[in-house]
Protein backbone atom coordinates (compact mmCIF):
# COMPACT_ATOMS: atom_id res chain seq x y z
CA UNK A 1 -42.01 -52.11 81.53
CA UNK A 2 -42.57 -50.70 84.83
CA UNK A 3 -46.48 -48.96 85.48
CA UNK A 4 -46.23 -45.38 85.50
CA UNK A 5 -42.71 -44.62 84.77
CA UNK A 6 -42.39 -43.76 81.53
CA UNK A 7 -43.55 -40.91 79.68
CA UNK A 8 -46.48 -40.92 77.54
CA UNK A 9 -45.93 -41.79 73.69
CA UNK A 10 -47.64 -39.72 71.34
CA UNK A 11 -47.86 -38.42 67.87
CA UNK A 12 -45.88 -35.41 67.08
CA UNK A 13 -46.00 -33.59 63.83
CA UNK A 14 -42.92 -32.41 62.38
CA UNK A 15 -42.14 -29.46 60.13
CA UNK A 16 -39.07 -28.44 58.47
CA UNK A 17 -37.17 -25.27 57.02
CA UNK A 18 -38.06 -26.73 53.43
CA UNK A 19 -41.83 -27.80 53.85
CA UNK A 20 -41.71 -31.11 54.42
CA UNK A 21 -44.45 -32.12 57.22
CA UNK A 22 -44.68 -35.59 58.54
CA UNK A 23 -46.31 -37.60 61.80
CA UNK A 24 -43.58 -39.02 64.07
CA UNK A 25 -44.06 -40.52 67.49
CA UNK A 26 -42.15 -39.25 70.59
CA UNK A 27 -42.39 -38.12 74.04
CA UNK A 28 -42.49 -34.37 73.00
CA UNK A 29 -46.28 -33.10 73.80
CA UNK A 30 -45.21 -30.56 71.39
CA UNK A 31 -44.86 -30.28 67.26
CA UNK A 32 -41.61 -29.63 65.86
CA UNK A 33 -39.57 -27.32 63.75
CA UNK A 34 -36.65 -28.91 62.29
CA UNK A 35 -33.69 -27.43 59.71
CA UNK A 36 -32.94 -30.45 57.96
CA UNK A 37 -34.65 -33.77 56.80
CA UNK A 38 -34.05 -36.35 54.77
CA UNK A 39 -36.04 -34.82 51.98
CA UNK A 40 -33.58 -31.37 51.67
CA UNK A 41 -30.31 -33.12 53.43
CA UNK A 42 -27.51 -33.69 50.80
CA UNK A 43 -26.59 -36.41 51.75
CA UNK A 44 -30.27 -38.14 51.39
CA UNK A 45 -30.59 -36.09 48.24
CA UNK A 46 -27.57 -37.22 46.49
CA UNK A 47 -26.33 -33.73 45.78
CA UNK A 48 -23.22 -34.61 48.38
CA UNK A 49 -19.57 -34.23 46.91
CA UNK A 50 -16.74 -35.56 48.42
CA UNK A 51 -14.16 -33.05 48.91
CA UNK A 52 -10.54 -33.85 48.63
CA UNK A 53 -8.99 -32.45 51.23
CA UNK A 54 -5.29 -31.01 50.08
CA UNK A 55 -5.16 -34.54 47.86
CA UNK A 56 -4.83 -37.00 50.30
CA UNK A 57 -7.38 -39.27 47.83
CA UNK A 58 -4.84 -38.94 45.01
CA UNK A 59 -1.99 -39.49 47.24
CA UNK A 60 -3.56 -43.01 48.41
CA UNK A 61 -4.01 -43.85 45.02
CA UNK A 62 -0.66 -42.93 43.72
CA UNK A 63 0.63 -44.99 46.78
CA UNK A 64 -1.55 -47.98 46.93
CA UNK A 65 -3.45 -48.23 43.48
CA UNK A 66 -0.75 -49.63 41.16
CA UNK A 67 0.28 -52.03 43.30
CA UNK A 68 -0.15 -55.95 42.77
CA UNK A 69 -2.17 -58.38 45.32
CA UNK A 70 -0.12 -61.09 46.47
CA UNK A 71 -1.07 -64.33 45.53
CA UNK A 72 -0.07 -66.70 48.76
C-alpha cells in the first residue's frame, strides 16, 4: 500500500436498536447506531417465512414436481 493514502483503521463500537454492542474495525472515527444485526435480523434468527406470492410455488410444483427424470 501506498504511505499516507489511506485512512486510518480503527476500532469502532457498534450499537443497535435491540442492544446488541460489539467492537468492529473501520475507517469511521465515530461509534455507530445501527437498526438491524445479525442478532435481531430474521433472517439470522430463523424467524424468516417464505411468502408465496399469489402461488407461484404451488404452480411450479404442480408443473414440474410429478414429472419423471429422463434416464439418457
Amino acid at each position: 500500500m501506498k504511505y499516507k493514502i489511506h485512512p486510518a483503521y480503527n476500532q469502532t463500537t457498534v450499537t443497535c436498536s435491540c442492544g446488541n454492542v460489539f467492537t468492529t474495525g473501520s475507517t469511521v472515527k465515530k461509534d455507530l447506531q445501527i437498526e438491524v444485526c445479525s442478532a435481531c435480523h430474521p433472517f439470522y434468527t430463523g424467524q424468516q417465512k417464505m411468502l408465496d406470492t399469489a402461488g407461484r410455488v404451488d404452480k411450479f410444483r404442480r408443473k414440474y414436481g410429478t414429472r419423471k427424470a429422463i434416464n439418457v
